[in-house]
N, C-alpha and C. Protein backbone atom coordinates (compact mmCIF):
# COMPACT_ATOMS: atom_id res chain seq x y z
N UNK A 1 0.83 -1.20 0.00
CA UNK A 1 0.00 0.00 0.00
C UNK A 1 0.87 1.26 0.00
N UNK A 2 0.15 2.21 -0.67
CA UNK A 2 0.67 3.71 -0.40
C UNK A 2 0.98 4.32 0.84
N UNK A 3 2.17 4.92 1.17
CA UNK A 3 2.28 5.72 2.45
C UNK A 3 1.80 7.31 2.33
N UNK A 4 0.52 7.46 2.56
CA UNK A 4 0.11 8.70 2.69
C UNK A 4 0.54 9.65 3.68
N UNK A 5 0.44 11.21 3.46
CA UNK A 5 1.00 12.11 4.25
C UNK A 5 0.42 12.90 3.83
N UNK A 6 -0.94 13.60 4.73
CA UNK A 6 -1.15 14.93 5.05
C UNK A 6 -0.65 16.17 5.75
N UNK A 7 -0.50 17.18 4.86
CA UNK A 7 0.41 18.13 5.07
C UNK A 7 -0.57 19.44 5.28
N UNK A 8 -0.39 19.58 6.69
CA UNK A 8 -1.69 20.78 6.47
C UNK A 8 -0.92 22.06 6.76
N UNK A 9 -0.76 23.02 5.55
CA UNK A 9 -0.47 24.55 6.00
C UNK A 9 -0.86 25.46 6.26
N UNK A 10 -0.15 25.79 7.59
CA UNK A 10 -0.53 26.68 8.53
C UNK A 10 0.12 28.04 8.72
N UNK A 11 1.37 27.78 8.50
CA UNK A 11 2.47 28.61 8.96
C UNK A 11 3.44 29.58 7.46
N UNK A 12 3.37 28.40 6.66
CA UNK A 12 4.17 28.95 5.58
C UNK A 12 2.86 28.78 4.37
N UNK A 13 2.57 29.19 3.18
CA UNK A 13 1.96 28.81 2.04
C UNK A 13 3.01 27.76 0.91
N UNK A 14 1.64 27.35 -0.20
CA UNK A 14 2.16 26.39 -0.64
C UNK A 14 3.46 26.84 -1.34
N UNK A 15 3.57 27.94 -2.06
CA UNK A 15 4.83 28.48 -2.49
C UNK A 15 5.53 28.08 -1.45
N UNK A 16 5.65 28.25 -0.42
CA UNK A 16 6.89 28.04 0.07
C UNK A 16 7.64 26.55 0.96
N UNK A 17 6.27 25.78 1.35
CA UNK A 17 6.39 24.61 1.81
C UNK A 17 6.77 23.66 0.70
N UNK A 18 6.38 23.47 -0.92
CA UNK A 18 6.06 22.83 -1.90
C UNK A 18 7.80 22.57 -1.70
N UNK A 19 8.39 23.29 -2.48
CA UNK A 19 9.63 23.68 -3.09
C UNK A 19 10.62 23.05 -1.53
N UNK A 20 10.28 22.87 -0.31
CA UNK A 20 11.29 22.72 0.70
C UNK A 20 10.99 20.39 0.41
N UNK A 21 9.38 20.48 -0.08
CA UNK A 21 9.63 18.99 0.39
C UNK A 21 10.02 18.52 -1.25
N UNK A 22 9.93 19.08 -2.27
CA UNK A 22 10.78 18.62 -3.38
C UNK A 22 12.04 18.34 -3.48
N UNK A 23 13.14 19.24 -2.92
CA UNK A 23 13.76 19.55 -2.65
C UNK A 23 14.56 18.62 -1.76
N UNK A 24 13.86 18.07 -0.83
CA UNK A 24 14.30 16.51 0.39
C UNK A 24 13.96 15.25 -0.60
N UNK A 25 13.28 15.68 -1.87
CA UNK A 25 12.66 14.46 -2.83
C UNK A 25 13.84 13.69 -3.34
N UNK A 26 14.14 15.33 -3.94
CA UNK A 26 15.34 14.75 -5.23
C UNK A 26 16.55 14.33 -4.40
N UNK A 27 16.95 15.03 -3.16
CA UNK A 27 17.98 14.82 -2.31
C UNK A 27 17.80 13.10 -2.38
N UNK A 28 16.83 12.71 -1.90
CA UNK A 28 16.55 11.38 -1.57
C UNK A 28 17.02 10.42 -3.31
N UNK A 29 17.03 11.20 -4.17
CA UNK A 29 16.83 10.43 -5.37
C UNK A 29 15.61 9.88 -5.77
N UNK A 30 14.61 10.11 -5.46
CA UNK A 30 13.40 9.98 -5.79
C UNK A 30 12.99 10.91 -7.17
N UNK A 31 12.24 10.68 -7.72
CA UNK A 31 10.84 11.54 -8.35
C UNK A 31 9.76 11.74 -8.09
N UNK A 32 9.25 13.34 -8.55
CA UNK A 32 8.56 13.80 -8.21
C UNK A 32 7.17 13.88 -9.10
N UNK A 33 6.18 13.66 -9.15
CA UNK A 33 4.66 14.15 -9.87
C UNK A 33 4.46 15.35 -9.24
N UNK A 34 4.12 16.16 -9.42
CA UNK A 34 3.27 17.71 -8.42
C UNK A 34 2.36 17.72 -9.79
N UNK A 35 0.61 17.21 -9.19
CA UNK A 35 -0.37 17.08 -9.67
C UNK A 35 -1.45 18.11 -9.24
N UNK A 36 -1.66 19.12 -10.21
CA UNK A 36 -2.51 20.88 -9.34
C UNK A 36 -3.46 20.20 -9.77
N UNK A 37 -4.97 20.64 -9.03
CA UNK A 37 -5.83 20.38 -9.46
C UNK A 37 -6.63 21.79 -10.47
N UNK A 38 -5.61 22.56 -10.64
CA UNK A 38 -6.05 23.81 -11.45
C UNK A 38 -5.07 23.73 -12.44
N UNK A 39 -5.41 23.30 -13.60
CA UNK A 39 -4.41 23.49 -14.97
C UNK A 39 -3.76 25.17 -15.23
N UNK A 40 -4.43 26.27 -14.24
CA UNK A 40 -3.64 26.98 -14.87
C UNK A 40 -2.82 27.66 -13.61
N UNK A 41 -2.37 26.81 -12.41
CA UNK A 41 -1.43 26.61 -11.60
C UNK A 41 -0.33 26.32 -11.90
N UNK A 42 -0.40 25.59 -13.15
CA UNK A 42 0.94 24.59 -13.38
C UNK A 42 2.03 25.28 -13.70
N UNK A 43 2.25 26.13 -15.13
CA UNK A 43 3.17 26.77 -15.26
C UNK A 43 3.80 28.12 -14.41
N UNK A 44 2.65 28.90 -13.79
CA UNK A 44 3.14 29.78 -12.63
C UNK A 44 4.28 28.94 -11.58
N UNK A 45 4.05 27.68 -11.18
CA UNK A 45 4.33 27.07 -10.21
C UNK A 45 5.76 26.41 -10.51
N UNK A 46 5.86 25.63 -11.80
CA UNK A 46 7.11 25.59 -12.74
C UNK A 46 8.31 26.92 -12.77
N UNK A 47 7.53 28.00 -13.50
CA UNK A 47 8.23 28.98 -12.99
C UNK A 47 9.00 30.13 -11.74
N UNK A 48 8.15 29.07 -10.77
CA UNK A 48 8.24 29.62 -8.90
C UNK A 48 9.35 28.47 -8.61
N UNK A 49 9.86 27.27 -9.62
CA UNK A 49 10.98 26.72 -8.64
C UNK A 49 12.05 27.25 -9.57
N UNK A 50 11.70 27.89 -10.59
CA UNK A 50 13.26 28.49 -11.26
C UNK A 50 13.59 29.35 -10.40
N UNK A 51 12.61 30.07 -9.37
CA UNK A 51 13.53 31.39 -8.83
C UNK A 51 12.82 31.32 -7.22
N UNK A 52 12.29 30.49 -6.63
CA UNK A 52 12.23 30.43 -5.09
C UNK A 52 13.45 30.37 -4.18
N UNK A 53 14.29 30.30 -4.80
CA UNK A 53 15.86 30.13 -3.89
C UNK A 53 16.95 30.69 -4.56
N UNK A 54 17.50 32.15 -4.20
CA UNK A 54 18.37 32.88 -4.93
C UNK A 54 20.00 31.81 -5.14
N UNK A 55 19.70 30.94 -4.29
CA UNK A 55 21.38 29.79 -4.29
C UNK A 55 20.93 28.94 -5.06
N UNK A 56 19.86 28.37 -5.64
CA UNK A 56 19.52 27.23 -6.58
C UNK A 56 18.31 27.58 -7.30
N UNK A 57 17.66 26.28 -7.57
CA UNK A 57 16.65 26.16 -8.67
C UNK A 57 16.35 24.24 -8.38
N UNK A 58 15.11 24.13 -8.68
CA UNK A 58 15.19 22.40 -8.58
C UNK A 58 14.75 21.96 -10.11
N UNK A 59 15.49 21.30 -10.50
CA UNK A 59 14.88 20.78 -11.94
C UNK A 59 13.75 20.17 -12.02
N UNK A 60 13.33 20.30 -13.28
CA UNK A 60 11.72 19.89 -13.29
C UNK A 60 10.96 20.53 -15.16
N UNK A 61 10.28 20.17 -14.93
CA UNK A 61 9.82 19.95 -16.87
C UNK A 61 8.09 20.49 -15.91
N UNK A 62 7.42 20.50 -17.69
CA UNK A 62 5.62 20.47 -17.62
C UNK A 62 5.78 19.86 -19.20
N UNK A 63 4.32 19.75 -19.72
CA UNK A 63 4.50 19.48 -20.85
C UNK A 63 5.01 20.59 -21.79
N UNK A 64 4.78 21.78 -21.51
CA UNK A 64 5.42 22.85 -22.23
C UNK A 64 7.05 22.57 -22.47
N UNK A 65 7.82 21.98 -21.56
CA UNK A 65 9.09 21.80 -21.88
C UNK A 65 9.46 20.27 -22.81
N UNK A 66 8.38 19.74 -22.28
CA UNK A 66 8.70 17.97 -22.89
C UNK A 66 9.71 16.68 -22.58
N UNK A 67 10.01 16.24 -22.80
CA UNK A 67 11.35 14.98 -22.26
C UNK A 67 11.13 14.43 -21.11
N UNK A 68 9.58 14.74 -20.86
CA UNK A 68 9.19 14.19 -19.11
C UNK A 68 10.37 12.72 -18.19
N UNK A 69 10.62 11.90 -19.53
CA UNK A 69 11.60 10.93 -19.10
C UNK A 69 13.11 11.65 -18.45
N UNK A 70 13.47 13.06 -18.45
CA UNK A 70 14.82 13.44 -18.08
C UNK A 70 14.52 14.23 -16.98
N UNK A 71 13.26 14.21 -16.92
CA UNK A 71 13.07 15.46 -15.44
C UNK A 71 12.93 14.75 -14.35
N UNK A 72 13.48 14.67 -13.28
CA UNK A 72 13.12 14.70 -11.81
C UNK A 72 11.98 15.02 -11.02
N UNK A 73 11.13 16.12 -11.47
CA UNK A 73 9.91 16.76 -10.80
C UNK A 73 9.37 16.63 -12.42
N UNK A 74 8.27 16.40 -12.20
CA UNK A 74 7.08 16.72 -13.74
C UNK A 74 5.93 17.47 -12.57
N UNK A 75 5.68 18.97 -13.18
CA UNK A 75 4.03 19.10 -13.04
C UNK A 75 3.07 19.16 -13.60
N UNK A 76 2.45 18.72 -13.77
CA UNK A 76 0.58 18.62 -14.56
C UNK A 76 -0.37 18.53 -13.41
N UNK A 77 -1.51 18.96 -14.51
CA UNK A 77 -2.86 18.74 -14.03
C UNK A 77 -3.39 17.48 -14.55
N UNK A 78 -2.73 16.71 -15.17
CA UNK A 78 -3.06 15.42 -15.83
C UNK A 78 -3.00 14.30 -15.11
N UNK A 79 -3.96 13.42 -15.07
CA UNK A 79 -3.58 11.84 -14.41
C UNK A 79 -2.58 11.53 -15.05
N UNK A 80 -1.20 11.40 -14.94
CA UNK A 80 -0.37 10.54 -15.28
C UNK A 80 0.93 10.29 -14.81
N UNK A 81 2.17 9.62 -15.21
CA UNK A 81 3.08 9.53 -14.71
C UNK A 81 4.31 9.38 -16.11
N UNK A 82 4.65 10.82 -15.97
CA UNK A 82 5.27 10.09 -17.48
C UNK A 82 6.84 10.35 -17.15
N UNK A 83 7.44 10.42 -16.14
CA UNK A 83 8.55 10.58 -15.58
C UNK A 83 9.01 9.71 -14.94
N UNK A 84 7.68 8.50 -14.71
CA UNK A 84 7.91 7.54 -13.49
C UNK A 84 8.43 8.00 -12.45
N UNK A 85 7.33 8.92 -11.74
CA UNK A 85 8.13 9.30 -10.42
C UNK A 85 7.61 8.32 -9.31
N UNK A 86 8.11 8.31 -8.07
CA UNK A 86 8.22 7.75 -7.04
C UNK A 86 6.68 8.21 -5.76
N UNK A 87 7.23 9.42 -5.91
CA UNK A 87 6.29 10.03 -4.98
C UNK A 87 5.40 11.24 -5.71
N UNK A 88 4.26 11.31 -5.16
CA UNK A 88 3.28 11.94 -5.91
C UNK A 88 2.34 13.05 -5.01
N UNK A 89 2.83 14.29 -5.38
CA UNK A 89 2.13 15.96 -4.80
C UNK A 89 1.01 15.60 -5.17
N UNK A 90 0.27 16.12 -4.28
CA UNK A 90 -1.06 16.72 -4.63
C UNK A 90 -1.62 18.33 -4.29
N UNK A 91 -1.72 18.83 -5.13
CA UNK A 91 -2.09 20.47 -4.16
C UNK A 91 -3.20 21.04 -5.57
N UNK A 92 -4.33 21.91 -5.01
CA UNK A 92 -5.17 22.79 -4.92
C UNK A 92 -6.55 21.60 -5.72
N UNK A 93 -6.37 20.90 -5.02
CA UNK A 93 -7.94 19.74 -4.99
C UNK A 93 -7.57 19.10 -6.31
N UNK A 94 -5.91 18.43 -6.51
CA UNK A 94 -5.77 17.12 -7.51
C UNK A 94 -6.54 16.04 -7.21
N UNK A 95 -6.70 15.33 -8.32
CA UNK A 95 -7.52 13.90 -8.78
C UNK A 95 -6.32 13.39 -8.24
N UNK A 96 -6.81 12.14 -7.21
CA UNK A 96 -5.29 11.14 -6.51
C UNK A 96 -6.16 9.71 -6.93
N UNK A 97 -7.41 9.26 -7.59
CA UNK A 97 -7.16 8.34 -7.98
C UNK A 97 -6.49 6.80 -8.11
N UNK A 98 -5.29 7.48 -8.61
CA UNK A 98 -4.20 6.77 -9.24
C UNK A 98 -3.40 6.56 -8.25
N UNK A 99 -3.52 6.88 -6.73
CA UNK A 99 -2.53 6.96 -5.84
C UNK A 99 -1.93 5.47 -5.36
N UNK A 100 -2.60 4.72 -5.59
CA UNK A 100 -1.84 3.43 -5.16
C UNK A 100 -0.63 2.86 -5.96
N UNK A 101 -0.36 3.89 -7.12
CA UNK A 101 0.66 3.27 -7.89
C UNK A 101 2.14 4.22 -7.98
N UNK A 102 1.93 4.89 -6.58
CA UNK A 102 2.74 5.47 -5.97
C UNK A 102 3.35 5.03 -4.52
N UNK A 103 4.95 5.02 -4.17
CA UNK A 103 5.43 4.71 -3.08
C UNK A 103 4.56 5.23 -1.71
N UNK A 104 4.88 7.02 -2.45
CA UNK A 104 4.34 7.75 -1.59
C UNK A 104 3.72 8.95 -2.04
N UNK A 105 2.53 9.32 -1.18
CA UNK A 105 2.05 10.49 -2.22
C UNK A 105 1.49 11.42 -0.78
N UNK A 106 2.07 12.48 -0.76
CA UNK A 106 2.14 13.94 -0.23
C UNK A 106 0.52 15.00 -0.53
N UNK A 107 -0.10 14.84 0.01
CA UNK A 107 -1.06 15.64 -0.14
C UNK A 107 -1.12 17.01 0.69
N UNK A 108 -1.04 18.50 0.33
CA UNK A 108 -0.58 19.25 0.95
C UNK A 108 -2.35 20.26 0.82
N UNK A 109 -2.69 21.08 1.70
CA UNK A 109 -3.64 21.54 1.73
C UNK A 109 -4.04 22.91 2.47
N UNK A 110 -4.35 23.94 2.34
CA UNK A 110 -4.45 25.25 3.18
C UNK A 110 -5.34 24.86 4.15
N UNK A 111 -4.74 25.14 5.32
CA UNK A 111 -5.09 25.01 6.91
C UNK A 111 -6.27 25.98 7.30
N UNK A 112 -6.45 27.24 6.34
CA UNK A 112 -7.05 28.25 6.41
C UNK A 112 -8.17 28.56 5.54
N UNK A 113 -8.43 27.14 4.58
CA UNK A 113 -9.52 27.53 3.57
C UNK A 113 -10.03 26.00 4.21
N UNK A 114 -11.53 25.91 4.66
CA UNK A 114 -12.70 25.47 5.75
C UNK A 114 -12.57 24.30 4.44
N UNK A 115 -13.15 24.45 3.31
CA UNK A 115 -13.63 23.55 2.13
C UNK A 115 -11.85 22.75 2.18
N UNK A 116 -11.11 23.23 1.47
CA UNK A 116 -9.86 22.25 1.78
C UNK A 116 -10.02 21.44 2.74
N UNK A 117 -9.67 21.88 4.17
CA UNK A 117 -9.96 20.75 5.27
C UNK A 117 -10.47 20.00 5.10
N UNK A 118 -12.20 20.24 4.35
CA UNK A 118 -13.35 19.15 4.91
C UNK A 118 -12.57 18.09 3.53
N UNK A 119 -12.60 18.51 2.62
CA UNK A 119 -11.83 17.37 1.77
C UNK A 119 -10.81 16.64 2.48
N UNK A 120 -9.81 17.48 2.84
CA UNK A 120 -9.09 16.82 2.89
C UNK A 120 -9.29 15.11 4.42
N UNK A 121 -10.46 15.52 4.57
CA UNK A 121 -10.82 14.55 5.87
C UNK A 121 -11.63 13.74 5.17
N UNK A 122 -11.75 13.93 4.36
CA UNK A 122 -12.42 13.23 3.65
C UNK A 122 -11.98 12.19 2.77
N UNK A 123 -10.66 12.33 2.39
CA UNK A 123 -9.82 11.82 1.76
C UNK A 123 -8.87 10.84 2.76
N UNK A 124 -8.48 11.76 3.73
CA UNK A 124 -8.11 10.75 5.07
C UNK A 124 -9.16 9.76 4.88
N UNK A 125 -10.24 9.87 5.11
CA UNK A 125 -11.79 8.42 5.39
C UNK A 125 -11.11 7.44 4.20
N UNK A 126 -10.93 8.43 2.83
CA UNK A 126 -10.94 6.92 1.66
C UNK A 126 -9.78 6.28 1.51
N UNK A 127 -8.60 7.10 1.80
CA UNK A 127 -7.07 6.37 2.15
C UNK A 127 -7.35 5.61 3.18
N UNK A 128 -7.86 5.46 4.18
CA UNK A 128 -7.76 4.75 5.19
C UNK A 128 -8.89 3.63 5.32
N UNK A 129 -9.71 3.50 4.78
CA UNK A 129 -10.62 2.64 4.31
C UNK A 129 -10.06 1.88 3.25
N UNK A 130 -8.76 2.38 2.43
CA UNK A 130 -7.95 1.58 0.92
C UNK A 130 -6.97 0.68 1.90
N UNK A 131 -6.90 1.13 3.15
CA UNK A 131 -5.86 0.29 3.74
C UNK A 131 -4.03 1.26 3.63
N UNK A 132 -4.43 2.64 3.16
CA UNK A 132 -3.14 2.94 3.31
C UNK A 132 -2.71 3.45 4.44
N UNK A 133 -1.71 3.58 4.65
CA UNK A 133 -0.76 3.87 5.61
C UNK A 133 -0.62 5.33 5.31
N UNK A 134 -1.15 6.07 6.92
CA UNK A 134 -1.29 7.46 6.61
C UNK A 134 -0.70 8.24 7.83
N UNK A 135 -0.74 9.31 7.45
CA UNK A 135 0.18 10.45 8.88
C UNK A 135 -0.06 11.72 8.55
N UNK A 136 -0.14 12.28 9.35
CA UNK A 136 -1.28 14.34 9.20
C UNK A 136 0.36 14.70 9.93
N UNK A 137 0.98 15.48 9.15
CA UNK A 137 1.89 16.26 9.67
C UNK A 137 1.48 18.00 8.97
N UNK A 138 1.52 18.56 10.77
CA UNK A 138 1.32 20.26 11.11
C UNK A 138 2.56 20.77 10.77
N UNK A 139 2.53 21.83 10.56
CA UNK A 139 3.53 22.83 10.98
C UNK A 139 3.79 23.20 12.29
N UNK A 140 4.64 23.41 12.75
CA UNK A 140 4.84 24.33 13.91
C UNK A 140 4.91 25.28 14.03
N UNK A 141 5.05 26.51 14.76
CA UNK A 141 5.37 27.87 14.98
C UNK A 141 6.33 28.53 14.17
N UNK A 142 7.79 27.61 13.97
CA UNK A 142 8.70 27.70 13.15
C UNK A 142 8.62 27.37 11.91
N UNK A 143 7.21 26.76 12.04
CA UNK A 143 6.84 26.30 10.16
C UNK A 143 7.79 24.82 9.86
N UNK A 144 8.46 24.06 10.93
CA UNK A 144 8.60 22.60 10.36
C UNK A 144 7.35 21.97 10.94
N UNK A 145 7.97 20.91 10.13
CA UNK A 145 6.52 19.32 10.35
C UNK A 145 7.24 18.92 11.54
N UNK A 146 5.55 18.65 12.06
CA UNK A 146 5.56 17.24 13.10
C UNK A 146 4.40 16.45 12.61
N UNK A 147 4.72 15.59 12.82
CA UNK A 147 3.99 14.28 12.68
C UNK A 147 2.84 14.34 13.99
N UNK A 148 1.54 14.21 14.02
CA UNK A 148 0.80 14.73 14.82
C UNK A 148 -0.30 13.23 14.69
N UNK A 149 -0.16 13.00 13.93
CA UNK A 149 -1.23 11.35 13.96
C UNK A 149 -0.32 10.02 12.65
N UNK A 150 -0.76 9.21 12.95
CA UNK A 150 -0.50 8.17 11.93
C UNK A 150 -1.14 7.07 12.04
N UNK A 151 -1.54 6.47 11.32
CA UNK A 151 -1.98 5.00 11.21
C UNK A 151 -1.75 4.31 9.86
N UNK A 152 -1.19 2.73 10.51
CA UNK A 152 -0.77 1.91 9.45
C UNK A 152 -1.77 0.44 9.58
């Protein structure tokens, strides 16, 4: 089964949380999916990891660039996986579907918009009814994760 992880932000926005857990992705050697559920998120968001960190940049494609097989991070609004990544984003109400054919898939969600939440508890109910293995990590004050629930 999938190891799920709810990520609820509180402290920092997705600009800025997104780009810190990609970032521990590729470190890891993993790949990345970041699946928006707003197609016209995608390329703003592409263009927010060329310049979120004046010392780097994280590589990464959309279909606008193409070669999905050489990128590390792919983002779409599309069901698919054409990078074969490992682990799989979800942010602004993506289709997860497909999530069992992922190691691990990251669902990240504003702490501060009422409708997010109720989804996203909602989604906790159907991951956890699929039998996956799940964990709600908060922010803290300082804006890192803690791990605040889990069940396997």
């Amino acid at each position: 089964m999938t190891e799920v992880r709810f990520y609820h932000l509180t402290r920092r926005p997705l600009l800025q949380a997104l780009p810190r857990l990609l970032d521990l992705t590729v470190q890891r050697g993993k790949r990345a999916l970041v699946r928006s559920g707003d197609p016209e998120k995608v390329e703003p968001l592409a263009e927010h990891l060329w310049t979120y960190d004046e010392k780097g940049f994280l590589p990464h494609g959309t279909s606008a660039d193409g070669q999905a097989d050489k990128q590390p991070i792919w983002i779409t609004a599309a069901e698919e996986n054409p990078n074969a990544s490992d682990y799989l984003f979800l942010i602004h109400g993506a289709d997860w579907s497909d999530v069992a054919s992922f190691e691990r898939c990251m669902l990240l969600f504003d702490g501060h918009d009422d409708v997010a939440v109720q989804a996203a508890r909602g989604q906790w109910k159907v991951f956890r009814e699929g039998g996956h293995s799940l964990s709600y990590w908060q922010q803290d004050d300082e804006g890192r994760w803690a791990d605040k629930a889990s069940q396997t």
